[in-house]
Protein backbone atom coordinates (compact mmCIF):
# COMPACT_ATOMS: atom_id res chain seq x y z
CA UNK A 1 4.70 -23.82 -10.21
CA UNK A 2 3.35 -25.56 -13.77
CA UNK A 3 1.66 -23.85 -15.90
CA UNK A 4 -1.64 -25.96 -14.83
CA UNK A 5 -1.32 -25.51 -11.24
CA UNK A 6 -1.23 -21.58 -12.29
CA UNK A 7 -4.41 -21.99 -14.29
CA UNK A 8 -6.20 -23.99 -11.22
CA UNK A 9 -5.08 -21.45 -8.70
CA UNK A 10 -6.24 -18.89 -10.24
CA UNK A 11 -9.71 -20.44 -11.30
CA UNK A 12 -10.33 -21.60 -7.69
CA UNK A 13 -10.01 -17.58 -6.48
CA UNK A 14 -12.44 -16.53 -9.30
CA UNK A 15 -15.47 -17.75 -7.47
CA UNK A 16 -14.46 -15.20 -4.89
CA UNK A 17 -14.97 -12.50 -7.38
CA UNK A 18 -18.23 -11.20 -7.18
CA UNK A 19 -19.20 -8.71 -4.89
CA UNK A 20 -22.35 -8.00 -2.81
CA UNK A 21 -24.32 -4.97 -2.56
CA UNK A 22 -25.37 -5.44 0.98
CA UNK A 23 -21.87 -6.09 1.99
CA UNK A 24 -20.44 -3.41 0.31
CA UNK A 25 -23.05 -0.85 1.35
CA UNK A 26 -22.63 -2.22 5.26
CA UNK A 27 -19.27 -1.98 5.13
CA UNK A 28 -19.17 1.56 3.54
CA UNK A 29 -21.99 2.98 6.76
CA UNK A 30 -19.64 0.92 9.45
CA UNK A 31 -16.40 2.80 7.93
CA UNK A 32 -17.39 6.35 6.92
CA UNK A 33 -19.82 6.74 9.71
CA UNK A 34 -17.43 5.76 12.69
CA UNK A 35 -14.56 8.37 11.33
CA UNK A 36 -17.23 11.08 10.54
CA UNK A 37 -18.21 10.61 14.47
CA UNK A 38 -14.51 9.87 15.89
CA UNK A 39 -13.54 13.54 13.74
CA UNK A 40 -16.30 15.41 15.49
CA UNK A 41 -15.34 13.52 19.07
CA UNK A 42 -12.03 14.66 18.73
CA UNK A 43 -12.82 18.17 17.63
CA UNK A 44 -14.85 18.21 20.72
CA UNK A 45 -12.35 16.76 22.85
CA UNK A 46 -9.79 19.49 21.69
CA UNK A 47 -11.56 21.64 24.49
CA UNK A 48 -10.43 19.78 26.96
CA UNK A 49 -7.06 18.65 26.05
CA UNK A 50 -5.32 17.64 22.41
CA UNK A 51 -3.71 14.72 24.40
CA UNK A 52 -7.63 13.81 25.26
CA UNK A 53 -8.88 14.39 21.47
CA UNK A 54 -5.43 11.83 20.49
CA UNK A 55 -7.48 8.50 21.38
CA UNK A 56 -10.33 9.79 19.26
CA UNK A 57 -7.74 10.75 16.65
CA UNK A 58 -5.62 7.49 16.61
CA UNK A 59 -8.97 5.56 15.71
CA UNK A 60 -10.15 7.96 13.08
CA UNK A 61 -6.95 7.21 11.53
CA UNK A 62 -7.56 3.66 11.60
CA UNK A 63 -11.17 4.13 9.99
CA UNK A 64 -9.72 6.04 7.71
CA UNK A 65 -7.10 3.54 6.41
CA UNK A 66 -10.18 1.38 6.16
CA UNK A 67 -11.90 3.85 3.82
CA UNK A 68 -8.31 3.88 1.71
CA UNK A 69 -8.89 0.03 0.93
CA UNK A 70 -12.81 0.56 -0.15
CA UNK A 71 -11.13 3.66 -2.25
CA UNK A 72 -8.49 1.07 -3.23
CA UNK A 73 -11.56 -1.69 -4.29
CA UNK A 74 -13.21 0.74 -6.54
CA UNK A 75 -10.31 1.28 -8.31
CA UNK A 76 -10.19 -2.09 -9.30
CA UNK A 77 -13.93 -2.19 -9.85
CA UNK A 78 -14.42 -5.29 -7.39
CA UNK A 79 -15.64 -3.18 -4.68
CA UNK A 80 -19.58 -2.92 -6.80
CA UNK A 81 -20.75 -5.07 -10.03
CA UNK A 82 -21.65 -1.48 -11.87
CA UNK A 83 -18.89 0.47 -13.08
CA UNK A 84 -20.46 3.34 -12.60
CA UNK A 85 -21.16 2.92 -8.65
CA UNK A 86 -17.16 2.32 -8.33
CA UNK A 87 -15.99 5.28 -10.10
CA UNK A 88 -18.33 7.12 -7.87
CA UNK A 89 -17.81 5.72 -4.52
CA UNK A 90 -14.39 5.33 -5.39
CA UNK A 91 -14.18 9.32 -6.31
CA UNK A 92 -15.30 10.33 -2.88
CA UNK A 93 -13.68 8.03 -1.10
CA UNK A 94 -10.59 9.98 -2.58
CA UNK A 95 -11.88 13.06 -1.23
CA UNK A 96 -11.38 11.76 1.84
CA UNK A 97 -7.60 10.06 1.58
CA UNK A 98 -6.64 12.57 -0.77
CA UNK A 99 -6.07 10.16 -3.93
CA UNK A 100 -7.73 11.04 -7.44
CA UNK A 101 -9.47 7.65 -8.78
CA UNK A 102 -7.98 7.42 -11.81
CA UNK A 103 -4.62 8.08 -10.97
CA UNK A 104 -4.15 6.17 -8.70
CA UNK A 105 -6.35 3.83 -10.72
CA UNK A 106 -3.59 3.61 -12.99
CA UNK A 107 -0.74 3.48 -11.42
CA UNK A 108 -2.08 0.72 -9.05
CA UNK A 109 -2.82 -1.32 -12.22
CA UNK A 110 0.89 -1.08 -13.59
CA UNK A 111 1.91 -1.76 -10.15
CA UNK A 112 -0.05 -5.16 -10.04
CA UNK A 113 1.27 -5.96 -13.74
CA UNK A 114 4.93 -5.96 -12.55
CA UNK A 115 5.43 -6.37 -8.75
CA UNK A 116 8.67 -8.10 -8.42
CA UNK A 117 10.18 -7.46 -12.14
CA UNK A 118 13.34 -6.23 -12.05
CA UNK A 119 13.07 -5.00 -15.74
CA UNK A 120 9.46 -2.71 -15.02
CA UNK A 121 10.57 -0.91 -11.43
CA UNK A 122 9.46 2.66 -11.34
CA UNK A 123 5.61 3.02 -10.97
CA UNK A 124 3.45 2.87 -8.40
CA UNK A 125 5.90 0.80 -6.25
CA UNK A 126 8.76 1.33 -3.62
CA UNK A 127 11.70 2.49 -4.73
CA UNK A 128 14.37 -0.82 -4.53
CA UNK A 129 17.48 -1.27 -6.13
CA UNK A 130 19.73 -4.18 -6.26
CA UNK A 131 23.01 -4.83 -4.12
CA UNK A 132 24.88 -4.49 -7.96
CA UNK A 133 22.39 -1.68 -8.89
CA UNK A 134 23.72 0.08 -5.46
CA UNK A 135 27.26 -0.59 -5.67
CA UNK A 136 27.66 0.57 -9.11
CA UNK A 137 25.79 3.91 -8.74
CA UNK A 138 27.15 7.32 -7.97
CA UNK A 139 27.77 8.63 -4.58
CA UNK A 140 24.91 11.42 -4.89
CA UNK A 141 22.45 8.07 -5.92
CA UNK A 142 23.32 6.07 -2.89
CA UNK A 143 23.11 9.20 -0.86
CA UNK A 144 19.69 9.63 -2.16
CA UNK A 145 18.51 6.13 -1.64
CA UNK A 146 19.95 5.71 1.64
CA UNK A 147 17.46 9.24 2.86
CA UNK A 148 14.69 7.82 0.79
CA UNK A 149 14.76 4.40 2.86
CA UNK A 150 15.27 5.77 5.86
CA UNK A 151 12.26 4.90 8.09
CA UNK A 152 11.67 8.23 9.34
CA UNK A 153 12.20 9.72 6.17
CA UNK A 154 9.96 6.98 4.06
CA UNK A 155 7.03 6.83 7.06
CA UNK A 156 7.12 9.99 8.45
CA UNK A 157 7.85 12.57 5.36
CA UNK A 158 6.21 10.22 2.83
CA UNK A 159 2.72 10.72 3.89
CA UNK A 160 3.20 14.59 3.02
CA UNK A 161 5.03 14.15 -0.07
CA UNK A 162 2.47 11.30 -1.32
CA UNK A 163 -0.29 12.86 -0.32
CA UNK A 164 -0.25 16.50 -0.33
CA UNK A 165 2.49 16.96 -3.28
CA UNK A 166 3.05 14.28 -5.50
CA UNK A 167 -1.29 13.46 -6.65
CA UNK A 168 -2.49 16.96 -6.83
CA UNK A 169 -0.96 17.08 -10.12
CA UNK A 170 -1.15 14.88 -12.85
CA UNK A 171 0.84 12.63 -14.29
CA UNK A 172 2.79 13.03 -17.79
CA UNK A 173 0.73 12.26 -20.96
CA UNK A 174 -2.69 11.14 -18.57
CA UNK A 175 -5.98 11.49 -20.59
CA UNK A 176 -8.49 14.37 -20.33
CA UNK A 177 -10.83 11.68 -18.60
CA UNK A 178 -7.78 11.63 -15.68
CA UNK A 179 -6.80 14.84 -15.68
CA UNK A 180 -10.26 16.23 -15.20
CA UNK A 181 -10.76 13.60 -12.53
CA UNK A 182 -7.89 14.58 -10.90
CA UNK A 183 -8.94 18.56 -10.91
CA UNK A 184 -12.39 17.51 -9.47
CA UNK A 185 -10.82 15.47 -6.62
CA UNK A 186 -8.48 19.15 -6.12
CA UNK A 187 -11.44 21.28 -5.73
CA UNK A 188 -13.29 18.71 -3.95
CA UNK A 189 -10.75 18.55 -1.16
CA UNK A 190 -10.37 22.41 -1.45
CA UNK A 191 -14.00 22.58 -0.78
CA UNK A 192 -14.50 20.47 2.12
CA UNK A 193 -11.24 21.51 4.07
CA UNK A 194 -12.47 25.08 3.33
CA UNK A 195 -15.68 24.37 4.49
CA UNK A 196 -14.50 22.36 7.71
CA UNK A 197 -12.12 24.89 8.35
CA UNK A 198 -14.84 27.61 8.59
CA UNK A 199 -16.95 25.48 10.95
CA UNK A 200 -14.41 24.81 13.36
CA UNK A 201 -11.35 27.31 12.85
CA UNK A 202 -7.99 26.32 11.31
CA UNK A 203 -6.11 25.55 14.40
CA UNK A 204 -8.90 22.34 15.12
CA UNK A 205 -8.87 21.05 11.83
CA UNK A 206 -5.30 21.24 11.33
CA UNK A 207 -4.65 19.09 14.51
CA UNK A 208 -7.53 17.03 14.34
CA UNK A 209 -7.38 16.32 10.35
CA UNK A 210 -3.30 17.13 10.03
CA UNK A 211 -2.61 14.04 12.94
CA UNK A 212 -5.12 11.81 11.54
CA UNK A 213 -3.53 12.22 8.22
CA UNK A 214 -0.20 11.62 9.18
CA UNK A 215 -1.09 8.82 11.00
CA UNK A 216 -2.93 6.84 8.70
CA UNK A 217 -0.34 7.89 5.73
CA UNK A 218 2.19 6.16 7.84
CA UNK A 219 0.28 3.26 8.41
CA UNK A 220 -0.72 3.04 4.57
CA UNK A 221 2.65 3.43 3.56
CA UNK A 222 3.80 0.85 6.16
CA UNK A 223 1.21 -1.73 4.92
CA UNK A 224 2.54 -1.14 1.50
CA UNK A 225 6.02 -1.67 2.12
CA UNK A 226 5.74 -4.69 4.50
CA UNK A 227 3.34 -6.70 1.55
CA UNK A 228 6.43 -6.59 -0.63
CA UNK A 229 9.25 -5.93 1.46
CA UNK A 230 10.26 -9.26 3.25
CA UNK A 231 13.46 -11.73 3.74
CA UNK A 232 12.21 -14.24 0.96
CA UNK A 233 10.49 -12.01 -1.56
CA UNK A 234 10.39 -12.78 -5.47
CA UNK A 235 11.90 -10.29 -7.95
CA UNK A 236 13.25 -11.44 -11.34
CA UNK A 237 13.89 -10.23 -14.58
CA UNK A 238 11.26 -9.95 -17.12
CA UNK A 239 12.06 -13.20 -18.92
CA UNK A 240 11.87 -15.37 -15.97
CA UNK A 241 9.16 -13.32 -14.29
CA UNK A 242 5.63 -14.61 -13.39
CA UNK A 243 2.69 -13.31 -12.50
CA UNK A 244 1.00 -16.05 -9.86
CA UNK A 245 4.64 -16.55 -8.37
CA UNK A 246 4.78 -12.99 -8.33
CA UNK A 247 1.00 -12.47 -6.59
CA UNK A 248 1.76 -16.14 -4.05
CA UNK A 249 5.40 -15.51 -3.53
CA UNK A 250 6.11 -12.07 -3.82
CA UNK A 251 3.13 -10.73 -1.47
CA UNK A 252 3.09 -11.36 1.94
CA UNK A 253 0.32 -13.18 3.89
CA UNK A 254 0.57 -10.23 6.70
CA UNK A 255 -1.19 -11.80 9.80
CA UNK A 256 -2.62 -9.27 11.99
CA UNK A 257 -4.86 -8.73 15.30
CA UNK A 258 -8.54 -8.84 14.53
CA UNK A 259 -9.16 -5.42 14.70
CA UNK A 260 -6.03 -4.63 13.05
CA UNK A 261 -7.33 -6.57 10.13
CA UNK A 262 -10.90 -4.58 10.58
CA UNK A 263 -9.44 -1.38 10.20
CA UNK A 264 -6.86 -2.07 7.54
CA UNK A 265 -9.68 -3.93 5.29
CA UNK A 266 -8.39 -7.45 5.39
CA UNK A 267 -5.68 -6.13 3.11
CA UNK A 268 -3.43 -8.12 5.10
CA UNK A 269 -4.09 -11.28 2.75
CA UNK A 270 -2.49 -9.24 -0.12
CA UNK A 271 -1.07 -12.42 -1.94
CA UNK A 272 -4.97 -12.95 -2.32
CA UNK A 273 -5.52 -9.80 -3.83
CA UNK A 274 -2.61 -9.64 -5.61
CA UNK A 275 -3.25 -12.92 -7.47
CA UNK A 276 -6.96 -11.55 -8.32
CA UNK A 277 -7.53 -7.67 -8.04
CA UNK A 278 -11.08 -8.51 -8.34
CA UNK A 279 -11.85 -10.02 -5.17
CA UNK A 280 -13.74 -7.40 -2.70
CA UNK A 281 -11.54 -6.80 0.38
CA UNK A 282 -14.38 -8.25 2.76
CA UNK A 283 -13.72 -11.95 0.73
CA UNK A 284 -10.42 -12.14 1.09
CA UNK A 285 -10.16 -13.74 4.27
CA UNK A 286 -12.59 -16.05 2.65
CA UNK A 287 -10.36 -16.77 -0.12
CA UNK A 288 -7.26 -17.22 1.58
CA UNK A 289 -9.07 -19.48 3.88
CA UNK A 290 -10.87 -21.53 1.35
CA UNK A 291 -7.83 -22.23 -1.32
CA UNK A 292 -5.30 -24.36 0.35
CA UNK A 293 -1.69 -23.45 -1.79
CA UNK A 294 -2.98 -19.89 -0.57
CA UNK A 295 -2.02 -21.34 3.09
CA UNK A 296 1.60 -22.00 2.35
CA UNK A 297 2.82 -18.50 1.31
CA UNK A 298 5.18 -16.17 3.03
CA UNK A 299 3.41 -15.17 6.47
CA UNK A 300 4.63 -12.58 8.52
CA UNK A 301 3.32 -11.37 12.06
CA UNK A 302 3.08 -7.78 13.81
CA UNK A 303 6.36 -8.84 15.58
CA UNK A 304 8.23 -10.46 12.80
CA UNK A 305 7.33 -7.74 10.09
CA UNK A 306 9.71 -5.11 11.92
CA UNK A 307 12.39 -6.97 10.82
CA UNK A 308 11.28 -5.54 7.07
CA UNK A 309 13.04 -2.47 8.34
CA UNK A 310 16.33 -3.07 7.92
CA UNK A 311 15.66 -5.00 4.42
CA UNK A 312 16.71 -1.88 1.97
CA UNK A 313 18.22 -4.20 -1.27
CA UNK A 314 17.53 -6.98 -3.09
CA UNK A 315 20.37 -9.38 -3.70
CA UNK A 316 19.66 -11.13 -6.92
CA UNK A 317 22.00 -13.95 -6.54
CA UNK A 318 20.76 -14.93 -3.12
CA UNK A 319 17.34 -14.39 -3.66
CA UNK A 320 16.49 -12.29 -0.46
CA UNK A 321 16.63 -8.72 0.86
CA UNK A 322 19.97 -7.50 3.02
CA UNK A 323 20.93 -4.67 4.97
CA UNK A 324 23.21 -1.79 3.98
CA UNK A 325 25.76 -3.54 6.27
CA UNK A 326 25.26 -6.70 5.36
CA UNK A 327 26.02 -5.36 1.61
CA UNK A 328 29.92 -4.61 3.12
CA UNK A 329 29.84 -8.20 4.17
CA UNK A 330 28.89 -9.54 0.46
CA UNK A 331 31.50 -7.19 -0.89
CA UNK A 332 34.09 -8.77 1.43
CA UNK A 333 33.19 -11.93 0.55
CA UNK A 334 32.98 -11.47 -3.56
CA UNK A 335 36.51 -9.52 -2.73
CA UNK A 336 38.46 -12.36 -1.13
CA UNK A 337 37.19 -14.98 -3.41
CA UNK A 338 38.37 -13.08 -6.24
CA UNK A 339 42.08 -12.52 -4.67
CA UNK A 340 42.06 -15.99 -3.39
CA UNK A 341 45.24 -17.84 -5.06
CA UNK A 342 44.66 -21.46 -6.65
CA UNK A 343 45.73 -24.53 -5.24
């Protein structure tokens, strides 16, 4: 890609940058009041049966991935014009997923500066090492990163570590304006599980909050590993990395059902919002739809993108993600060409 064809690209998304009040306002009543109502229909439901107050639960959990991606928007300041209207929106909308604004405000951003460098790994992304990276580590690393992909380990304990551990504190050498954000968001949550705890007992709201969390974590981790994680991915090393081939190539174009793309906030056309953070997630259909070398980038399907589970390295000379058996293969291979005798 030239270094004009970059420049276009990019200036052809821009006019998708602007955001609407109306929209955003409709979109934040037909999110937060469906999942206020589904919680309370499954609380209720819990009186009859917790395998009755599950189909209330399973879409609350959706609704509430949906309010993840407005949280998401604000943090980027594309889901309002004013500043001021994201940080708030975007502050409560933490509440509710559990994320501080501007940590995850910050991380996000780093993450969005280096997807797919080899050279910047370590913030805000998933943790990937290379087939050389793998085979020259210790035992207790590969160990390690062997549990940490494992998809019950990465979907079903991540939520809880995510969540619940790792953003209740803050990071290392964050500003008072973070830190005291991220306090706020603490007592916040405090607050209204304390209060919702008092209205309807512990037992409800840990079955009816505890499942839709750990449903919706999954399904937020899942989207986040499935944008990146795919056969044909980009990663290079800084000197050869770029960001548009990064955004186009390295973000997949993740094609969903309709309603699947409702309640996950169009987030599904991530190359779009990777190559311009600033683009509200309710134009990003529009976007993708409306720039035509957005058409041509890697597109995966419900179906297809379970094949991203057994993708756990990146093989740099290849160019595409392998399997921890397929790693044996490769070392076979490198093996017998290096003991093969010359003619």
């Amino acid at each position: 890609m030239t270094l004009q064809n970059t420049k276009n690209l990019r200036k052809q998304v821009a006019s998708f940058e602007k955001s609407t009040t109306k929209e955003s306002v409709w979109q934040l009543i037909n999110t937060v009041v469906p999942f206020i109502a589904l919680w309370y229909l499954a609380y209720l439901s819990l009186s009859v049966s917790y395998w009755l107050a599950l189909v209330p639960i399973v879409i609350a959990a959706g609704f509430l991935t949906r309010i993840f991606i407005i949280f998401h928007d604000c943090t980027h300041h594309s889901f309002f014009r004013d500043r001021r209207a994201n940080r708030i929106v975007g502050t409560a909308m933490g509440v509710l997923t559990i994320f501080p604004f501007d940590q995850w405000g910050h991380e996000h951003s780093i993450h969005h500066a280096t997807s797919g460098n080899l050279d910047k790994r370590g913030t805000g992304d998933i943790w990937t090492l290379t087939v050389d990276e793998y085979l020259a580590a210790p035992l207790r690393l590969r160990i390690a990163y062997r549990f940490y992909r494992n998809p019950f380990v990465m979907f079903g304990l991540g939520p809880i570590y995510v969540f619940l551990l790792k953003n209740r504190f803050n990071r290392k050498g964050a500003k008072k304006k973070e830190r005291m954000n991220t306090y706020l968001t603490n007592i916040l949550i405090a607050a209204l599980a304390g209060g919702l705890c008092w209205a309807v007992g512990l037992q409800s709201f840990l079955l009816v909050q505890g499942s839709i969390f750990l449903l919706s974590g999954s399904v937020g981790i899942w989207l986040f590993y499935v944008q990146h994680t795919f056969e044909d991915s980009y990663f290079e090393a800084d000197k050869d990395w770029e960001y548009v081939k990064a955004a186009v190539e390295g973000s997949s174009f993740y094609k969903l059902p309709k309603l699947m793309q409702f309640l996950t906030g169009n987030i599904g056309f991530h190359h779009v919002h990777h190559l311009s953070p600033r683009v509200p997630n309710y134009k990003l259909e529009e976007a993708h739809n409306n720039t035509p070398p957005l058409q041509n980038v890697p597109t995966i399907s419900l179906a297809t993108s379970l094949k991203s589970l057994r993708f756990r390295l990146w093989d740099e000379k290849n160019k595409n993600f392998v399997s921890f058996r397929e790693v044996k293969t490769l070392v076979k291979n490198r093996v017998s060409v290096q003991v093969k005798p010359e003619l």
